[in-house]
C-alpha atoms as a PDB file:
ATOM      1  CA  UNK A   1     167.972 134.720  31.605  1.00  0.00           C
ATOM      2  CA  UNK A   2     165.864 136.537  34.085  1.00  0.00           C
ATOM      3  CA  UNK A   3     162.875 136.642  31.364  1.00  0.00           C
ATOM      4  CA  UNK A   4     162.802 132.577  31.972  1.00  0.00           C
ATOM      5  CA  UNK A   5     163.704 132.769  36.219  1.00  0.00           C
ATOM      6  CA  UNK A   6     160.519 135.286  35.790  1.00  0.00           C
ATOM      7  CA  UNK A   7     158.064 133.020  33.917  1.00  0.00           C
ATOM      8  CA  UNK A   8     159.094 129.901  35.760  1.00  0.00           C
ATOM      9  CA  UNK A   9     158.422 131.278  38.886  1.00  0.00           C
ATOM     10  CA  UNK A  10     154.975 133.118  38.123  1.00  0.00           C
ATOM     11  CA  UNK A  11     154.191 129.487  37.013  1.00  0.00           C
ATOM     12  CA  UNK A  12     155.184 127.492  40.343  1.00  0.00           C
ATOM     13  CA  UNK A  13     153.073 130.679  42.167  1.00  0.00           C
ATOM     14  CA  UNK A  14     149.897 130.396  40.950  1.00  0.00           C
ATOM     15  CA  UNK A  15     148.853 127.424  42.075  1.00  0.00           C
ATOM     16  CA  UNK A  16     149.910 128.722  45.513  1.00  0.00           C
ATOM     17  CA  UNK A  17     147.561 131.546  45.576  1.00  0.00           C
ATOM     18  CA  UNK A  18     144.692 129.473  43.984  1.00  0.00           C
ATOM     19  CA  UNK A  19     145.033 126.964  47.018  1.00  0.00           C
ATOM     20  CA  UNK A  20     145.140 130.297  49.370  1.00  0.00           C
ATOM     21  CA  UNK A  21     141.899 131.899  48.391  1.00  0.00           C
ATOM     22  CA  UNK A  22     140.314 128.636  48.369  1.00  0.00           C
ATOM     23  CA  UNK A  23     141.039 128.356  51.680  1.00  0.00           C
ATOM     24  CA  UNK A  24     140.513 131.802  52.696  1.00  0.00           C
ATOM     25  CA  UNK A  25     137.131 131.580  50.886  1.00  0.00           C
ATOM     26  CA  UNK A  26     135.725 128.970  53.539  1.00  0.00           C
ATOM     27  CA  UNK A  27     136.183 131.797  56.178  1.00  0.00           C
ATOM     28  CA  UNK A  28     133.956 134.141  53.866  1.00  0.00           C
ATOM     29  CA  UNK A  29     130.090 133.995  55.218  1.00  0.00           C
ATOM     30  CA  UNK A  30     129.110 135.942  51.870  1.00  0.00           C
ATOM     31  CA  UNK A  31     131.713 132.990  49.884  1.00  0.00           C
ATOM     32  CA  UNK A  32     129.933 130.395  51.806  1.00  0.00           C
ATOM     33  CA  UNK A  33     126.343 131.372  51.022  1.00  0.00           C
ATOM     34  CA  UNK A  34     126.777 132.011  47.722  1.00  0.00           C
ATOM     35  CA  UNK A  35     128.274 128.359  47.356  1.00  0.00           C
ATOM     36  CA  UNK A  36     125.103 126.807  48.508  1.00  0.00           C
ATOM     37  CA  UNK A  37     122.814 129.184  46.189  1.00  0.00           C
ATOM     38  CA  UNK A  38     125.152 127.677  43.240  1.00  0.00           C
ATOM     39  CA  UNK A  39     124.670 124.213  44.675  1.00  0.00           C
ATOM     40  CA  UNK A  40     120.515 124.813  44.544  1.00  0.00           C
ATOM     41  CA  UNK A  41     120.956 126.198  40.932  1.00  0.00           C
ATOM     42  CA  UNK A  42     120.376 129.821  42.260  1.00  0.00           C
ATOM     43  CA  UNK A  43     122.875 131.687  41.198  1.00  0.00           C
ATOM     44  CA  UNK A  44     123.874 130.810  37.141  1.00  0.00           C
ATOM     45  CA  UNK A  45     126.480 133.218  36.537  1.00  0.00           C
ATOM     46  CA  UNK A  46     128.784 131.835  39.084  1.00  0.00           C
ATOM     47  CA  UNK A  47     130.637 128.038  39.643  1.00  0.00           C
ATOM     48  CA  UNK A  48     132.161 125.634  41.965  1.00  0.00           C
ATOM     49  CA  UNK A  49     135.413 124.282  40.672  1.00  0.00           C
ATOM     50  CA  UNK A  50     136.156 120.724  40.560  1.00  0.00           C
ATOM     51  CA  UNK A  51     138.291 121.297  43.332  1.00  0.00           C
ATOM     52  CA  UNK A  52     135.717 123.524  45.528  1.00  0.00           C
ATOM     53  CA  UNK A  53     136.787 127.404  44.522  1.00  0.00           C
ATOM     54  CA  UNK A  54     133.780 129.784  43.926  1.00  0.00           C
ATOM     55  CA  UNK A  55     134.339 131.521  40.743  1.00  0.00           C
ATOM     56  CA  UNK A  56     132.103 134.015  38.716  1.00  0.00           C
ATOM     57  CA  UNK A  57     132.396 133.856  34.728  1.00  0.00           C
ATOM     58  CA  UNK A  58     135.180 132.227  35.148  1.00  0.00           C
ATOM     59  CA  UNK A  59     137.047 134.094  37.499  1.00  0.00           C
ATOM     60  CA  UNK A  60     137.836 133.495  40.971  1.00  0.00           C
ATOM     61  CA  UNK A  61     135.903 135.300  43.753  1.00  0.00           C
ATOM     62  CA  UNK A  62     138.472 136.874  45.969  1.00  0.00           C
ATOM     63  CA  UNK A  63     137.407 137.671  49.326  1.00  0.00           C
ATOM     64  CA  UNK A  64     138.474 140.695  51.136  1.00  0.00           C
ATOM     65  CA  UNK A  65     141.566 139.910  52.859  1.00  0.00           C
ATOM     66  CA  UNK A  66     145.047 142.314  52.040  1.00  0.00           C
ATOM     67  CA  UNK A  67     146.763 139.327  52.091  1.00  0.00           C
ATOM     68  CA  UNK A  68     145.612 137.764  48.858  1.00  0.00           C
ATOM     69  CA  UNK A  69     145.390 141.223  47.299  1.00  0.00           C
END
């Protein structure tokens, strides 16, 4: 029974911490100028997400905050 409590609950997190480094990500001036390179086709090896999150083959970029880490 804990297995399930386990699973259930990393699944109601994530979208938790996805919403909190996309917000922590507009305080990021590196974050922020890499978003507009992305937007001018500058930089092809990372994305903006439908919903606005900077990722990089796929992944999210993190920024530096203990926090999220």
């Amino acid at each position: 029974m804990e297995f399930v409590v386990g699973q259930l609950s990393t699944l109601s997190l994530q979208p938790m911490i996805k919403e909190e480094i996309k917000s922590k990500q507009h305080l990021h001036p590196l974050i922020e100028q890499l978003k507009h390179e992305v937007i001018k086709d500058r930089r092809l090896n990372f994305q903006i997400s439908e919903d606005g999150v900077l990722g990089f083959k796929g992944r999210l970029c993190v920024p530096e905050d203990e926090g999220i880490k």
